[in-house]
PDB file of N, CA and C in Angstrom:
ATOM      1  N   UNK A   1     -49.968-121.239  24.855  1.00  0.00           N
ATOM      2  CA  UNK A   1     -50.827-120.232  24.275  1.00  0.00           C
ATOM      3  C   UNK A   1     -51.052-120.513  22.785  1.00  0.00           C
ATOM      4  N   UNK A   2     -49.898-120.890  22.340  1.00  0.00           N
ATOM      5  CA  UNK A   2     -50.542-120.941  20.733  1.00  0.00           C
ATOM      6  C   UNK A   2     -51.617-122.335  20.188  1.00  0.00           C
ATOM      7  N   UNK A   3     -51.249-123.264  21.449  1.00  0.00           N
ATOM      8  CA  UNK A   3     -52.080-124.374  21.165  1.00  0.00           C
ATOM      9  C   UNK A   3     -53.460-124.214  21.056  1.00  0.00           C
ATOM     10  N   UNK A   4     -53.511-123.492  22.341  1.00  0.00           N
ATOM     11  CA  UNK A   4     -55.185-122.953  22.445  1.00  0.00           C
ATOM     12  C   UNK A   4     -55.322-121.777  21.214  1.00  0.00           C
ATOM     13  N   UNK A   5     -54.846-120.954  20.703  1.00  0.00           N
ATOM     14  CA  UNK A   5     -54.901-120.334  19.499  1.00  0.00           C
ATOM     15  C   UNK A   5     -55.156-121.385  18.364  1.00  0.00           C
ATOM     16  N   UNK A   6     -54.260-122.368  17.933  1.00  0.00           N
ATOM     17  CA  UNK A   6     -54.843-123.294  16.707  1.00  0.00           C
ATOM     18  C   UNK A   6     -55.910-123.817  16.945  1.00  0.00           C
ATOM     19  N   UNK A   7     -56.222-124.831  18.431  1.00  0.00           N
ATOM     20  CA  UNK A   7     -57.117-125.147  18.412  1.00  0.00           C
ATOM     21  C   UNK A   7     -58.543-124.215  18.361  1.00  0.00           C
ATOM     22  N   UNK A   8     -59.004-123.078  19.217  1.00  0.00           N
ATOM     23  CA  UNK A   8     -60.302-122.491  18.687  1.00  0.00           C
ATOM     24  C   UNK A   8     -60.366-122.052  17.168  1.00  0.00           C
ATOM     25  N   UNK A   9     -59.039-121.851  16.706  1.00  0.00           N
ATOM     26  CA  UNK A   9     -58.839-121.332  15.385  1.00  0.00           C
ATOM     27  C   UNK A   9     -59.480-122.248  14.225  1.00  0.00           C
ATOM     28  N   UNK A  10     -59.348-123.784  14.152  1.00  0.00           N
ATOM     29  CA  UNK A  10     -59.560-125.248  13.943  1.00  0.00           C
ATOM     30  C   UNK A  10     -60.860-125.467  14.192  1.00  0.00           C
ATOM     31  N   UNK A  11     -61.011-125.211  15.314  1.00  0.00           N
ATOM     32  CA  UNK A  11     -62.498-125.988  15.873  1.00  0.00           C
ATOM     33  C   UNK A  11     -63.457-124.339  15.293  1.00  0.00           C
ATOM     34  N   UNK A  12     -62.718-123.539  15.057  1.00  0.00           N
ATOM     35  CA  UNK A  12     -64.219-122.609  14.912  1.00  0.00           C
ATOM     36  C   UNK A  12     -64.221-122.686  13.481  1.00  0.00           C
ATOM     37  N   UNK A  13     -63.498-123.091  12.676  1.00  0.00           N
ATOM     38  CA  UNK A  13     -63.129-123.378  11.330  1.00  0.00           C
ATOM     39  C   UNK A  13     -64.403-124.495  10.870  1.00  0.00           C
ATOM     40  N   UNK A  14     -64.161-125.921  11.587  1.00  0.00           N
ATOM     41  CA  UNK A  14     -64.923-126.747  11.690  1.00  0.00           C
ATOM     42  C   UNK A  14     -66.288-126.641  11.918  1.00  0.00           C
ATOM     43  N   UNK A  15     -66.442-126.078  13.001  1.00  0.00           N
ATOM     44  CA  UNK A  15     -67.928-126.007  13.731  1.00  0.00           C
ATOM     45  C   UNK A  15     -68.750-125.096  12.183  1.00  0.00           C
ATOM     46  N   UNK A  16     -68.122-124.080  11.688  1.00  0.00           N
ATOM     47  CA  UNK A  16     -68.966-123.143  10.658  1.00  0.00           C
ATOM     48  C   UNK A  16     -69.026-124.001   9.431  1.00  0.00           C
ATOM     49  N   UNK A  17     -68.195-125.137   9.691  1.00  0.00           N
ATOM     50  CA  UNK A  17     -68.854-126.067   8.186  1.00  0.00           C
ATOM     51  C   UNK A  17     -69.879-127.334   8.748  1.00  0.00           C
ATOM     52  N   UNK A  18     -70.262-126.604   9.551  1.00  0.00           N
ATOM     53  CA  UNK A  18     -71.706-127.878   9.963  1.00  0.00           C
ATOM     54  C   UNK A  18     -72.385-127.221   9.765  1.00  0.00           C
ATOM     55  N   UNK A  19     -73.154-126.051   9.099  1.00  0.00           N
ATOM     56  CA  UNK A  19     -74.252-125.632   8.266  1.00  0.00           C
ATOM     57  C   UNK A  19     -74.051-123.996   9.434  1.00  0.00           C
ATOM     58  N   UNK A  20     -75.297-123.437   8.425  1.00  0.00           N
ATOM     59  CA  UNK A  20     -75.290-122.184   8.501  1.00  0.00           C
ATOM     60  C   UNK A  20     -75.973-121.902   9.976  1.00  0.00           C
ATOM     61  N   UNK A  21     -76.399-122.831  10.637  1.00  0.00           N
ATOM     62  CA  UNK A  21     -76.943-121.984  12.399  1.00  0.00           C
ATOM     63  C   UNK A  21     -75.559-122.388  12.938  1.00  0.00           C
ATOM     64  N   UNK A  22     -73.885-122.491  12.261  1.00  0.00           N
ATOM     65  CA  UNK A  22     -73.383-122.038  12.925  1.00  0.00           C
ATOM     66  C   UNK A  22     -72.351-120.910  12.471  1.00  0.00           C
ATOM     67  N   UNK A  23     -72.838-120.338  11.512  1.00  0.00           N
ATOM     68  CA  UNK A  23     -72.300-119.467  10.708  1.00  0.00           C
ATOM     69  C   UNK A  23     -71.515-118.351  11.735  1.00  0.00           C
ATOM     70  N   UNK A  24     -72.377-117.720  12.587  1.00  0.00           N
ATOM     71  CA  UNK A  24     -71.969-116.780  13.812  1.00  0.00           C
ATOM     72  C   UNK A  24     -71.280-117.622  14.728  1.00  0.00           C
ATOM     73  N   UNK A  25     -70.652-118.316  14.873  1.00  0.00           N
ATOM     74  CA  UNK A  25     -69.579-119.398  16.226  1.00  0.00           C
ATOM     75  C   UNK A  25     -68.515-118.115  15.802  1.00  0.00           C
ATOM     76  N   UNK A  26     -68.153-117.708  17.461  1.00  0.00           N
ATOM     77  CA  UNK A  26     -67.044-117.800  17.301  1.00  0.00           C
ATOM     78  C   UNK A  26     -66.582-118.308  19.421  1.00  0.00           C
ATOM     79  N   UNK A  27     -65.561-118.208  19.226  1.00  0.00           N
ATOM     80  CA  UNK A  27     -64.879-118.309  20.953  1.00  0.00           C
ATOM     81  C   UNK A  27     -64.785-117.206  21.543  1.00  0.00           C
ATOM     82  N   UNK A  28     -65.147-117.296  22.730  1.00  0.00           N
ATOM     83  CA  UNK A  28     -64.637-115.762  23.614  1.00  0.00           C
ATOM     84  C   UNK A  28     -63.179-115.513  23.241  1.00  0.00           C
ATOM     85  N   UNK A  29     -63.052-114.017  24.236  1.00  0.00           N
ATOM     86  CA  UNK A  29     -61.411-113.885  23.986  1.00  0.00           C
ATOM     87  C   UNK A  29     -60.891-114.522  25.388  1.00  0.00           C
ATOM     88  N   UNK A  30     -59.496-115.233  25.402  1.00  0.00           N
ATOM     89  CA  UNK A  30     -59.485-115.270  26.543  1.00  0.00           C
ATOM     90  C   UNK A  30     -59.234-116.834  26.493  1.00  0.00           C
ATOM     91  N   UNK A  31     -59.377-117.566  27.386  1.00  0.00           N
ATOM     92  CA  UNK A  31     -58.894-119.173  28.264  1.00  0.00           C
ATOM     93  C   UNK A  31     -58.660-119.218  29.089  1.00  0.00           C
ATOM     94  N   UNK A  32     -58.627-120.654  30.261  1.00  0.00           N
ATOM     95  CA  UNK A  32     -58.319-120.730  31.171  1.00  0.00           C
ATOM     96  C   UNK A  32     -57.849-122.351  31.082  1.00  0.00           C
ATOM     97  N   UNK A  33     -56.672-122.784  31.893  1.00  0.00           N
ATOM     98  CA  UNK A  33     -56.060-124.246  31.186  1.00  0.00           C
ATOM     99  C   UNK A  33     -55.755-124.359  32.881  1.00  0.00           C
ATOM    100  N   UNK A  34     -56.634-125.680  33.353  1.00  0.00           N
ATOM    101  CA  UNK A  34     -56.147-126.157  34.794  1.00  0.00           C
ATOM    102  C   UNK A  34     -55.727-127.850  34.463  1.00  0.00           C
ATOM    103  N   UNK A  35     -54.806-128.039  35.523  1.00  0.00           N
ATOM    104  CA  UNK A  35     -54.406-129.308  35.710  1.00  0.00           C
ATOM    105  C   UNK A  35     -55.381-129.808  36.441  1.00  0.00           C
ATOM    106  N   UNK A  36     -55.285-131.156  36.162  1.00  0.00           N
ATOM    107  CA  UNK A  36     -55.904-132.004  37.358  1.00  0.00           C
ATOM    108  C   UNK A  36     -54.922-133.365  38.360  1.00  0.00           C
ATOM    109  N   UNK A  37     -54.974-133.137  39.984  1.00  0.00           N
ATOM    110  CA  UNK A  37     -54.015-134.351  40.408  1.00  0.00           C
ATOM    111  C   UNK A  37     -55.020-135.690  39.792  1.00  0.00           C
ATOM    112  N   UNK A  38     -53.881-136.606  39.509  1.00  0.00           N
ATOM    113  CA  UNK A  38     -53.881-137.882  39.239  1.00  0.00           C
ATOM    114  C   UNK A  38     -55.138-138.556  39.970  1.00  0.00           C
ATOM    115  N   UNK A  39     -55.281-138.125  41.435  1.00  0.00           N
ATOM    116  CA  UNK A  39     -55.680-139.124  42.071  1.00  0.00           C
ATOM    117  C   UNK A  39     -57.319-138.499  42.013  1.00  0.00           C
ATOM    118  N   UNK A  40     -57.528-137.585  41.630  1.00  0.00           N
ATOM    119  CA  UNK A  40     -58.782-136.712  41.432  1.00  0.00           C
ATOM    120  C   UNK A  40     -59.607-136.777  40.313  1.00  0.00           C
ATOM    121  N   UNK A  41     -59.236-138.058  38.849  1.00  0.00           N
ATOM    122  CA  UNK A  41     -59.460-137.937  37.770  1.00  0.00           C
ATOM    123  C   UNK A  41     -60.811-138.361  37.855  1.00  0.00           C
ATOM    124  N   UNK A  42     -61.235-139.591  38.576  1.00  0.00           N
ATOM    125  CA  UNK A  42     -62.616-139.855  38.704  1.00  0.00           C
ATOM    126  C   UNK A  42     -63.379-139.128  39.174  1.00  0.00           C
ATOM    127  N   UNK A  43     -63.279-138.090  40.154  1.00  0.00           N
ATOM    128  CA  UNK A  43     -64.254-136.963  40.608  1.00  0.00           C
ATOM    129  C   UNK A  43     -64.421-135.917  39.520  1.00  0.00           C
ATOM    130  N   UNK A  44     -63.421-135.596  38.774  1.00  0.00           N
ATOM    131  CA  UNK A  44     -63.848-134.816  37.747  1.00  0.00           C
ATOM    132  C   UNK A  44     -64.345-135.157  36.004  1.00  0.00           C
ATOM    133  N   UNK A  45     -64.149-136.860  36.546  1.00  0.00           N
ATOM    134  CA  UNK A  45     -65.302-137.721  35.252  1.00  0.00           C
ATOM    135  C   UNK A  45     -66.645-137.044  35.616  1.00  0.00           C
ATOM    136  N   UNK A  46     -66.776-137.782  37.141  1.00  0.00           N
ATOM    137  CA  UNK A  46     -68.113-137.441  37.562  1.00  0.00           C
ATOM    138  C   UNK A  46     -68.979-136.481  37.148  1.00  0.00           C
ATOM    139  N   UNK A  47     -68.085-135.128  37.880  1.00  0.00           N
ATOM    140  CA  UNK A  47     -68.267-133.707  37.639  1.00  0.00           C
ATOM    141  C   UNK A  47     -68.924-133.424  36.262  1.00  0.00           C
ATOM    142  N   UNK A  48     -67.970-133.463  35.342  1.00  0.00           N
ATOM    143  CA  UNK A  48     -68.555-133.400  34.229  1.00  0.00           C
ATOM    144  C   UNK A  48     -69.666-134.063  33.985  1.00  0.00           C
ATOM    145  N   UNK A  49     -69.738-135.893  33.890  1.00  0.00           N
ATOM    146  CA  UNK A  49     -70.850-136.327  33.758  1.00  0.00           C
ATOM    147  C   UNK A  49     -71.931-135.583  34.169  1.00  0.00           C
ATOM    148  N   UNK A  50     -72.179-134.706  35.529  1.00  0.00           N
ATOM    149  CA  UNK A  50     -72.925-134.197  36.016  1.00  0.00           C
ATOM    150  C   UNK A  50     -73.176-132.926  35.911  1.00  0.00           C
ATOM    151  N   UNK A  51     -72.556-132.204  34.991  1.00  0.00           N
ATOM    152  CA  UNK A  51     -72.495-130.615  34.674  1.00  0.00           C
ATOM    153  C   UNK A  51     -73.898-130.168  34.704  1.00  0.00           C
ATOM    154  N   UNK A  52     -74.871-130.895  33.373  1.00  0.00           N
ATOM    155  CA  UNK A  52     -75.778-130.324  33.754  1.00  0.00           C
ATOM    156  C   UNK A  52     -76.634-129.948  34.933  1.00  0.00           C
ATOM    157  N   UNK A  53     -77.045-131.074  35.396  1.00  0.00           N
ATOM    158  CA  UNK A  53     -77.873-131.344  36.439  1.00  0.00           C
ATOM    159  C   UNK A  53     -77.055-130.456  38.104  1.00  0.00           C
ATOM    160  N   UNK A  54     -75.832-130.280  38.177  1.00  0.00           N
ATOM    161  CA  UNK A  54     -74.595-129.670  38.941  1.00  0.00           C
ATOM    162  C   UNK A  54     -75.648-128.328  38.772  1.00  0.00           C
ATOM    163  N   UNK A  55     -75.385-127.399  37.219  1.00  0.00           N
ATOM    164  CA  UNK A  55     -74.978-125.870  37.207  1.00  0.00           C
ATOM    165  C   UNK A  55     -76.719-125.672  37.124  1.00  0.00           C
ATOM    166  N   UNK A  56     -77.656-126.461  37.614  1.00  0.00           N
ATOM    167  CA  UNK A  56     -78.796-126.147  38.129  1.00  0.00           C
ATOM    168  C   UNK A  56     -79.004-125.475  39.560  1.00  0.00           C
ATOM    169  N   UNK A  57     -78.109-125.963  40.067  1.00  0.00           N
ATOM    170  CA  UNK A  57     -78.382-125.500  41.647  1.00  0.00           C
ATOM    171  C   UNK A  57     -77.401-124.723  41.523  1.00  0.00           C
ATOM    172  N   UNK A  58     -75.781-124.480  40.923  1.00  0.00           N
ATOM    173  CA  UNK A  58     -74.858-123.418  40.801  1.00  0.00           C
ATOM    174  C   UNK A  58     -74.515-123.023  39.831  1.00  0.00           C
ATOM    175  N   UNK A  59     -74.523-121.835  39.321  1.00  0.00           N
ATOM    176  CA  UNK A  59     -73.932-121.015  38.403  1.00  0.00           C
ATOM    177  C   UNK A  59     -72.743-121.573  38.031  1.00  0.00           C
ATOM    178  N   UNK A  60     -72.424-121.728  36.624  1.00  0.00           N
ATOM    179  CA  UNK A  60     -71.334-122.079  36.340  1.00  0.00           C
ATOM    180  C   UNK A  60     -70.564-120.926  36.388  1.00  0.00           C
ATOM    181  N   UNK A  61     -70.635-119.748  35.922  1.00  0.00           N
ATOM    182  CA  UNK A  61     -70.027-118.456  36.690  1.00  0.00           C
ATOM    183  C   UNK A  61     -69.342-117.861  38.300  1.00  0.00           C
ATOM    184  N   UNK A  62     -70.297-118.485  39.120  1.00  0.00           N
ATOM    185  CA  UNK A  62     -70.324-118.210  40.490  1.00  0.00           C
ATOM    186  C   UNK A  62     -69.523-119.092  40.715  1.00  0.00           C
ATOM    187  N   UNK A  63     -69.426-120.735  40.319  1.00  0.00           N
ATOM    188  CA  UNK A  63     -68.431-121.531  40.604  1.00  0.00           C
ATOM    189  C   UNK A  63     -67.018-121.567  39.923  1.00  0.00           C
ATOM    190  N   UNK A  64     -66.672-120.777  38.797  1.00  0.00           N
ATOM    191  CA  UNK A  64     -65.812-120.664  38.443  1.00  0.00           C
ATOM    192  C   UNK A  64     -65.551-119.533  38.452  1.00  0.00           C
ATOM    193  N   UNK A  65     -65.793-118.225  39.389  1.00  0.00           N
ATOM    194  CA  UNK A  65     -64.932-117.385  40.243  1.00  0.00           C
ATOM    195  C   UNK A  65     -64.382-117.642  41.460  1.00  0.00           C
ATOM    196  N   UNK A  66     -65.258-118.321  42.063  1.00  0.00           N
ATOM    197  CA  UNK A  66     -65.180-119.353  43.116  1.00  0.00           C
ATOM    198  C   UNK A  66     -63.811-119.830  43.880  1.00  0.00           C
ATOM    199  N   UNK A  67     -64.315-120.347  42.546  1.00  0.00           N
ATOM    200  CA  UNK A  67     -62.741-121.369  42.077  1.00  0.00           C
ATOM    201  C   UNK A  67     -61.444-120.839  41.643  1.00  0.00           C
ATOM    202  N   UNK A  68     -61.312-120.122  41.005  1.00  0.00           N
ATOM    203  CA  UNK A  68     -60.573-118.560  40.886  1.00  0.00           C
ATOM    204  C   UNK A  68     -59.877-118.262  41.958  1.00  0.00           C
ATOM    205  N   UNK A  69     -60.910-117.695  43.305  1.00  0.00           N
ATOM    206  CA  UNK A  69     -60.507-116.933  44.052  1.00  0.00           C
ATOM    207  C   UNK A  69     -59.988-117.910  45.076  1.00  0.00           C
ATOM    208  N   UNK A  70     -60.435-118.983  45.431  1.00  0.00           N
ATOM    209  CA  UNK A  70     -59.828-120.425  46.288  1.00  0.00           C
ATOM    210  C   UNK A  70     -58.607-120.634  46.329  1.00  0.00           C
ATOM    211  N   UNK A  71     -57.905-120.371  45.412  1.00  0.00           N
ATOM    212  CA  UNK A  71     -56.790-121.174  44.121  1.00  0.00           C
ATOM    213  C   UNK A  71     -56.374-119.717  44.514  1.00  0.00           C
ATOM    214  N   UNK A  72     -56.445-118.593  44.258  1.00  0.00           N
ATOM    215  CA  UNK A  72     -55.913-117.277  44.361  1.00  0.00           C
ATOM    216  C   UNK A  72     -54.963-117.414  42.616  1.00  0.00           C
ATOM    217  N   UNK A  73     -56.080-117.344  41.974  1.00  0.00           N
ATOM    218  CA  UNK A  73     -55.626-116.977  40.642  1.00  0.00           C
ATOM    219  C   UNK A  73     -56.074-115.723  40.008  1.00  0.00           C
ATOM    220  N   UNK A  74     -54.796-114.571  39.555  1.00  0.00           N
ATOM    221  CA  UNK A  74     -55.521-113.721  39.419  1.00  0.00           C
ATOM    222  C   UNK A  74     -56.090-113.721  38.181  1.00  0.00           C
ATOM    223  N   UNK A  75     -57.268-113.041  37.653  1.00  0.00           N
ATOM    224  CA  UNK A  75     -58.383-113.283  36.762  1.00  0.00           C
ATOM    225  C   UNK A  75     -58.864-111.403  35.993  1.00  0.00           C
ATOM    226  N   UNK A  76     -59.146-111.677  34.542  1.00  0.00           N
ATOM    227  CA  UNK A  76     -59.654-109.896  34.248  1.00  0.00           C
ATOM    228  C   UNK A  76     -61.196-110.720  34.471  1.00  0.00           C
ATOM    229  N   UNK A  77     -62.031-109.518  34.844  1.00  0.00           N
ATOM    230  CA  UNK A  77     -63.332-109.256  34.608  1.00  0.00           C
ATOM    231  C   UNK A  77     -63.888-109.780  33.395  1.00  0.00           C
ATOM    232  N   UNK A  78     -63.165-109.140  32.114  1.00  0.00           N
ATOM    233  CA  UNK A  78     -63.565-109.595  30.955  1.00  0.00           C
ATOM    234  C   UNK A  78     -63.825-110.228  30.355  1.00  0.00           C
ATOM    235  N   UNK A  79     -63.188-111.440  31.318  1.00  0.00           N
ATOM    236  CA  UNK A  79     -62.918-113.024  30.818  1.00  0.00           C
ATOM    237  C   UNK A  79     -63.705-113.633  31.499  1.00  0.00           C
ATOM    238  N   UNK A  80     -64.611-113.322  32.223  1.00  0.00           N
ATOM    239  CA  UNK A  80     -65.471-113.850  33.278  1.00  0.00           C
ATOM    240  C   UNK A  80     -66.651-113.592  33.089  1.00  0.00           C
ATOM    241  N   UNK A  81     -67.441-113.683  31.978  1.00  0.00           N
ATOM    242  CA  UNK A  81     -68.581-113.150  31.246  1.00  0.00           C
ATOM    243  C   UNK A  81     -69.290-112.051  32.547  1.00  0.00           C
ATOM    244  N   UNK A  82     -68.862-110.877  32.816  1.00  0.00           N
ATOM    245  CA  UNK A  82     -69.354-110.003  33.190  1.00  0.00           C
ATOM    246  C   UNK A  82     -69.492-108.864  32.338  1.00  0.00           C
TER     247      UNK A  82
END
């Protein structure tokens, strides 16, 4: 927990000294930190490589409740841009 605390803390530090359209950055409240198996690392190169063109046909929302509820992780609302 505190890692992810320095880091948005750092990176939102950073991001507001790249000029003033990013003056308003900040991070949601909230995180979510998944592992990945070893043998799965190239499918989720992919994945990413493909995010955009992916969260055209699916909600990145819809797939990451999805995914949530698959996994049976429990989750607040709040944190789930609803």
């Amino acid at each position: 927990m505190k890692l992810l605390e320095e880091l948005k803390s750092h990176s939102s530090k950073w991001i507001k000294s790249k000029g003033a359209a990013y003056a308003n950055f900040s991070w949601q409240n909230g995180y979510g930190a998944f592992s990945v198996n070893p043998a799965e690392v190239e499918r989720v190169i992919q994945y990413i490589a493909n995010q955009k063109e992916h969260h055209r046909k699916k909600a990145f929302k819809t797939e990451y409740k999805n995914f949530l509820e698959k996994y049976e992780v429990a989750y607040d609302e709040r944190y789930v841009w609803e």
